[in-house]
Protein backbone atom coordinates (compact mmCIF):
# COMPACT_ATOMS: atom_id res chain seq x y z
CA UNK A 1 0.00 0.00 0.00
CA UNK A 2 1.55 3.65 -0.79
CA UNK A 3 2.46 5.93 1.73
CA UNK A 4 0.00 8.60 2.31
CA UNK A 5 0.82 12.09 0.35
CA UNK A 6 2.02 15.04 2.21
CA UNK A 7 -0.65 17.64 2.95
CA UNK A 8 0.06 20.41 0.62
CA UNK A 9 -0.05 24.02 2.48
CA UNK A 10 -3.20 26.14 1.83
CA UNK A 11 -2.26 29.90 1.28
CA UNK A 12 -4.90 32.86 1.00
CA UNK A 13 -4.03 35.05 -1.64
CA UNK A 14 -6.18 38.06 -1.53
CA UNK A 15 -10.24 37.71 -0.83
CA UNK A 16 -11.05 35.38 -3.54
CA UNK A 17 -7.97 33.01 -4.55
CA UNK A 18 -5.59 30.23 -2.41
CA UNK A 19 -2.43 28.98 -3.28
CA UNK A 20 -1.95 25.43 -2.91
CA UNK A 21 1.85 25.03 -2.42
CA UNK A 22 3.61 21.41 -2.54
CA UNK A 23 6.86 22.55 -2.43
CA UNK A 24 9.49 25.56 -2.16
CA UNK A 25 11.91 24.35 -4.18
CA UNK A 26 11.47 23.53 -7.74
CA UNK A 27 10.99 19.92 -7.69
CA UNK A 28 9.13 17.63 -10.90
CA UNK A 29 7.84 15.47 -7.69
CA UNK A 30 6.06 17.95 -6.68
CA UNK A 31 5.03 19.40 -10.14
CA UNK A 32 3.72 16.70 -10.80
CA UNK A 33 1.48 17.11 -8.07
CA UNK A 34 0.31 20.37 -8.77
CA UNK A 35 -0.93 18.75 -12.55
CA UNK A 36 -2.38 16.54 -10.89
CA UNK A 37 -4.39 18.69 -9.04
CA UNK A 38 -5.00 21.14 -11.45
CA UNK A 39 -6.39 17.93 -13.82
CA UNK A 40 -8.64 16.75 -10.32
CA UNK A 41 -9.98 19.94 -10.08
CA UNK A 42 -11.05 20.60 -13.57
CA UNK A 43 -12.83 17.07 -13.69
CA UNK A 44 -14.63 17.63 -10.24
CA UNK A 45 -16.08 20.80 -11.94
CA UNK A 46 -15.63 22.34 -7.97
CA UNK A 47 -18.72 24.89 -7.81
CA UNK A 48 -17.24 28.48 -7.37
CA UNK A 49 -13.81 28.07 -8.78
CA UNK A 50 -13.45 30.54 -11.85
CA UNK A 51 -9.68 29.73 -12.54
CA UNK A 52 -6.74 27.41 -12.32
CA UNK A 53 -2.98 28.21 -12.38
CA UNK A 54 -0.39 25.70 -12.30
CA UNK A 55 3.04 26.92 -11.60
CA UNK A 56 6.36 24.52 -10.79
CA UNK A 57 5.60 23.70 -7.28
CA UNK A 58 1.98 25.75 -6.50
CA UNK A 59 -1.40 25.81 -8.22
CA UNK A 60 -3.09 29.05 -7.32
CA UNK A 61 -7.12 28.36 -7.41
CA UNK A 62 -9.34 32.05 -8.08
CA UNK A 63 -12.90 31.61 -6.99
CA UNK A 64 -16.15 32.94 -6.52
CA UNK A 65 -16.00 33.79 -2.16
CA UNK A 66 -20.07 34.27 -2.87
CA UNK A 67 -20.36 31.16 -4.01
CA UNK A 68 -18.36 29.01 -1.70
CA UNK A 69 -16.41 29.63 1.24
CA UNK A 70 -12.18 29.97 2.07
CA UNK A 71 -12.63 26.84 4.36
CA UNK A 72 -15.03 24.88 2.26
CA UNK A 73 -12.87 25.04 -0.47
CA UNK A 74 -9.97 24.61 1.63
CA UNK A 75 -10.93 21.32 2.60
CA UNK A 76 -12.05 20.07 -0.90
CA UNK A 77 -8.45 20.87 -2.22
CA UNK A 78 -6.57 18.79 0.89
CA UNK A 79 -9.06 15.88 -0.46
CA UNK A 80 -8.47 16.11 -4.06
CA UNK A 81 -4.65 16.93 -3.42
CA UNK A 82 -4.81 13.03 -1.83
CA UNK A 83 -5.60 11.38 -4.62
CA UNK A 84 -2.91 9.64 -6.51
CA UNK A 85 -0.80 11.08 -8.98
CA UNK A 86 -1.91 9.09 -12.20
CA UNK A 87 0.72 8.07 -14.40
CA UNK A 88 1.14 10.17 -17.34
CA UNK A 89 0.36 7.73 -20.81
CA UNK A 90 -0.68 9.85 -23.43
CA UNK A 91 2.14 12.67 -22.67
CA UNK A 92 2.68 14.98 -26.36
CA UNK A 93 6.13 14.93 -26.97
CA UNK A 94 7.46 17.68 -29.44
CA UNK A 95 10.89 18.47 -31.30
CA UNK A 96 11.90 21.99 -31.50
CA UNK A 97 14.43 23.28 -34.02
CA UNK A 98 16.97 25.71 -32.77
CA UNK A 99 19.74 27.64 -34.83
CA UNK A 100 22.67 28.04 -31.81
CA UNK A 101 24.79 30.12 -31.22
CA UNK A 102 26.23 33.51 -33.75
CA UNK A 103 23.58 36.26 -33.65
CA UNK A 104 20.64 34.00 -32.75
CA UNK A 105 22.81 32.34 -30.00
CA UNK A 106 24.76 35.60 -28.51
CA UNK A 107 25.81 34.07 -25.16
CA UNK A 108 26.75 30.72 -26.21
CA UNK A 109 30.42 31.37 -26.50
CA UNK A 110 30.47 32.78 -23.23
CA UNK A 111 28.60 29.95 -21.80
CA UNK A 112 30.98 27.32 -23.22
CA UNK A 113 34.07 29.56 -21.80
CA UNK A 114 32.22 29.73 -18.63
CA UNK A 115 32.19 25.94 -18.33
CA UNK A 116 35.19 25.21 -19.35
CA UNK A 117 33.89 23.49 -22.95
CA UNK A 118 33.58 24.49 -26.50
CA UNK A 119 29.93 25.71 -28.08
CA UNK A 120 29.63 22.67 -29.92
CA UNK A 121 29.61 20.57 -26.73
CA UNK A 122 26.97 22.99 -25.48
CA UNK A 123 25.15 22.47 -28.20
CA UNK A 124 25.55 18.57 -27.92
CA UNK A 125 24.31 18.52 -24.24
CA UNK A 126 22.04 20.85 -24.71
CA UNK A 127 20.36 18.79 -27.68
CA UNK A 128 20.60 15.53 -25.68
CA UNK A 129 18.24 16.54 -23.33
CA UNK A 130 14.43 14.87 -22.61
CA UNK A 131 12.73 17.81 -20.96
CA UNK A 132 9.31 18.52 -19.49
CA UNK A 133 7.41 21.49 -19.52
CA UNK A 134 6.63 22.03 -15.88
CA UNK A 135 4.81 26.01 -16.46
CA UNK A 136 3.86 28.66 -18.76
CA UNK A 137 4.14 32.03 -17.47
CA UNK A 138 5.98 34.88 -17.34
CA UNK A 139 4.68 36.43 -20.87
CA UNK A 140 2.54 34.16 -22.71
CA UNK A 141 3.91 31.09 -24.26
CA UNK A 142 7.33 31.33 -22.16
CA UNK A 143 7.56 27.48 -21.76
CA UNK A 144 9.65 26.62 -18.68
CA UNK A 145 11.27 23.29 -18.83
CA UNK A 146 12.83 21.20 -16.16
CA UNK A 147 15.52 18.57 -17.25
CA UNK A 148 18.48 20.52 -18.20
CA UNK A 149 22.12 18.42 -17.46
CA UNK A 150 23.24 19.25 -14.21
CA UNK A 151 26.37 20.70 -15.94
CA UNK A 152 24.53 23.41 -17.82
CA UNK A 153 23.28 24.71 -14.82
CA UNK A 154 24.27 27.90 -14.27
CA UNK A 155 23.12 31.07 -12.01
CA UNK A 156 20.89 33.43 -14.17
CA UNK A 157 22.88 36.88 -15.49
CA UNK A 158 23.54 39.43 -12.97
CA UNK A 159 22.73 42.71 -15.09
CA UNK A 160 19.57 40.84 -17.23
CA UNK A 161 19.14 42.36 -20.96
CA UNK A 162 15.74 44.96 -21.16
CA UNK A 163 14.83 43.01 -24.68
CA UNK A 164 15.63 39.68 -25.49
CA UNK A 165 14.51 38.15 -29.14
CA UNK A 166 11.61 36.19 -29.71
CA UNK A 167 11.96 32.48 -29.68
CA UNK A 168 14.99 32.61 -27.60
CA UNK A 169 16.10 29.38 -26.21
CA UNK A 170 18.07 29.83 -22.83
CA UNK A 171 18.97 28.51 -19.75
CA UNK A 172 19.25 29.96 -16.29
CA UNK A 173 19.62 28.28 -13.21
CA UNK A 174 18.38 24.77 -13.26
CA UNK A 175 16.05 25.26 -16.77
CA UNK A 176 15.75 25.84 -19.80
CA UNK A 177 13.18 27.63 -21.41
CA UNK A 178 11.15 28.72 -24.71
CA UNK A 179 10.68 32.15 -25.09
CA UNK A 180 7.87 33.52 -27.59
CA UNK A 181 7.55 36.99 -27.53
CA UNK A 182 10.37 39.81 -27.23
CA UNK A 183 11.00 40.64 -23.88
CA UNK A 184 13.63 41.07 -20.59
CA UNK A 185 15.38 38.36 -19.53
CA UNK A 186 18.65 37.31 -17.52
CA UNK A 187 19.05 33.82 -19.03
CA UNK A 188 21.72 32.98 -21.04
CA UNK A 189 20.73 32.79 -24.79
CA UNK A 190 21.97 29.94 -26.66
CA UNK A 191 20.11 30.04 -29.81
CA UNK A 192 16.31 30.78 -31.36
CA UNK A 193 13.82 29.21 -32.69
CA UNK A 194 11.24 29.96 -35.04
CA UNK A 195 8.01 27.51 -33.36
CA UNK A 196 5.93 30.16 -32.09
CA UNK A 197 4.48 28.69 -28.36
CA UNK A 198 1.96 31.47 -28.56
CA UNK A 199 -0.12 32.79 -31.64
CA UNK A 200 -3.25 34.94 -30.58
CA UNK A 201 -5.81 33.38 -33.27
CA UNK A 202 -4.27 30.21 -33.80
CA UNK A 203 -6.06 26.92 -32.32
CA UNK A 204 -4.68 26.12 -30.18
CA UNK A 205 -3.48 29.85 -29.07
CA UNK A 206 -0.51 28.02 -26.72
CA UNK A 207 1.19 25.19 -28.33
CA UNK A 208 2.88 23.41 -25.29
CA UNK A 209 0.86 22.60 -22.13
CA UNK A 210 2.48 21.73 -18.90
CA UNK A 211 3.34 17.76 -19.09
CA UNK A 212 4.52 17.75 -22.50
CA UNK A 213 8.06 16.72 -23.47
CA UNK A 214 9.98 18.38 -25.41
CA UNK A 215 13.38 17.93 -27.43
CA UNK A 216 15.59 19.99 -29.34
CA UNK A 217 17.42 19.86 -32.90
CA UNK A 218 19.62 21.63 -35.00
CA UNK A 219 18.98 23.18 -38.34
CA UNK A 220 21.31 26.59 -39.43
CA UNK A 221 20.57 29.76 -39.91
CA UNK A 222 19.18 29.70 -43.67
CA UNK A 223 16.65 26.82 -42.67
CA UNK A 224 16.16 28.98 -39.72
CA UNK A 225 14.87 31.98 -41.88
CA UNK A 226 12.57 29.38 -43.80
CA UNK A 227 11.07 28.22 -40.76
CA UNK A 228 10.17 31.85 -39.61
CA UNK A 229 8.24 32.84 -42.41
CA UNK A 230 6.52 30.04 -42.31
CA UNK A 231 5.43 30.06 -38.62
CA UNK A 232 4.69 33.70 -39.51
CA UNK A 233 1.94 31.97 -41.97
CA UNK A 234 0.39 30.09 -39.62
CA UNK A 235 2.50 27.11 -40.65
CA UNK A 236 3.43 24.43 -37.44
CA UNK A 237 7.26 24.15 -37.33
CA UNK A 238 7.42 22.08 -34.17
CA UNK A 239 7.43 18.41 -34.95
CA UNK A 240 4.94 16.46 -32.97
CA UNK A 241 6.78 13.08 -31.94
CA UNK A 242 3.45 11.55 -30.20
CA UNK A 243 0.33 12.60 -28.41
């Protein structure tokens, strides 16, 4: 028989949302989890809950407080955060292409100096990877993935960049990450992409969902330019390996 599940801790946030939090450290355990519970929830159809948002190691539940209650609700999340964490069997997995390093890669060099390496071997790691997209946030589409070889892991930049392209692909810290639309960021940039995570009137609008797995490939900077204008069309660039 498994061993019971750790309570979760129930956090009011504001008059009319609570975060459940599994964890304070980024963990996939306890990601996991919050999926989990973001999945229970939806399929419970819990009267008075507007929204659901799954982050790495929280899921942050907005409600109705007319409707039901703090404590009522409370309680129904510590019961549905019991249940067990069903085994993931129809996961999407995806492959991204990425042109590294030169202009669409600016801190590649420096990463591969950093460690000690060349920016091929970057690149190889980097590439090797099986990752899992654990949240969006951030800006829409921004697909944070857990997975990333311990020996990429480095601390994010101390003086972050005000604009940063779109489609970036970076790492900082212990992730790596799909950026979509233009924006700050203190990650270091290895290389871009032209799969577009977020398109306002496409169906879906967000292309990755947290749970799926993603993978990353090569292609230069001439294919690179292809791909873009054909995203820009409406065209799907991201290979889907399985659904």
């Amino acid at each position: 028989m498994a061993a019971p599940l750790s309570p979760p801790r129930l956090l009011p946030s504001g008059d009319s949302a609570i975060t459940v939090e599994f964890s304070r450290h980024i963990d996939d355990a306890a990601n996991q989890r919050v999926l989990a519970l973001d999945h229970a929830v939806a399929q419970a159809a819990v009267p008075g809950v507007t929204e659901t948002v799954p982050t790495y190691r929280s899921l942050l539940v907005h409600y109705d407080p007319v409707e039901i209650g703090f404590d009522a609700l409370g309680e129904k999340l510590l019961a549905l955060a019991q249940l067990p964490v069903p085994t993931m069997t129809s996961t999407r997995r995806w492959r991204i292409p990425v042109a590294y390093g030169g202009e669409h890669g600016i801190d590649l060099e420096d990463v591969a100096n950093t460690l000690k390496t060349t920016p091929d071997d970057i690149v190889a790691r980097h590439i090797a990877g099986d990752y899992r997209v654990a949240m969006i946030g951030f800006t829409p589409g921004w697909s944070y993935l857990s997975g990333l070889e311990k020996f990429l892991h480095l601390p994010r930049q101390q003086n972050p960049r005000l604009l940063t392209p779109a489609g970036t692909i970076s790492i900082g810290g212990v992730q790596t990450g799909v950026q979509c639309l233009a924006g700050p960021s203190g990650w270091h940039l290895l290389g871009r992409t032209a799969v577009r995570t977020y398109q306002l009137h496409r169906d879906p609008t967000f292309l990755l969902g947290p749970g799926d797995h993603v993978t990353f490939s090569v292609v230069d900077h001439k294919t690179f330019a292809e791909q873009d204008r054909a995203a820009e069309r409406g065209e799907l660039v991201a290979e889907l390996i399985s659904a």
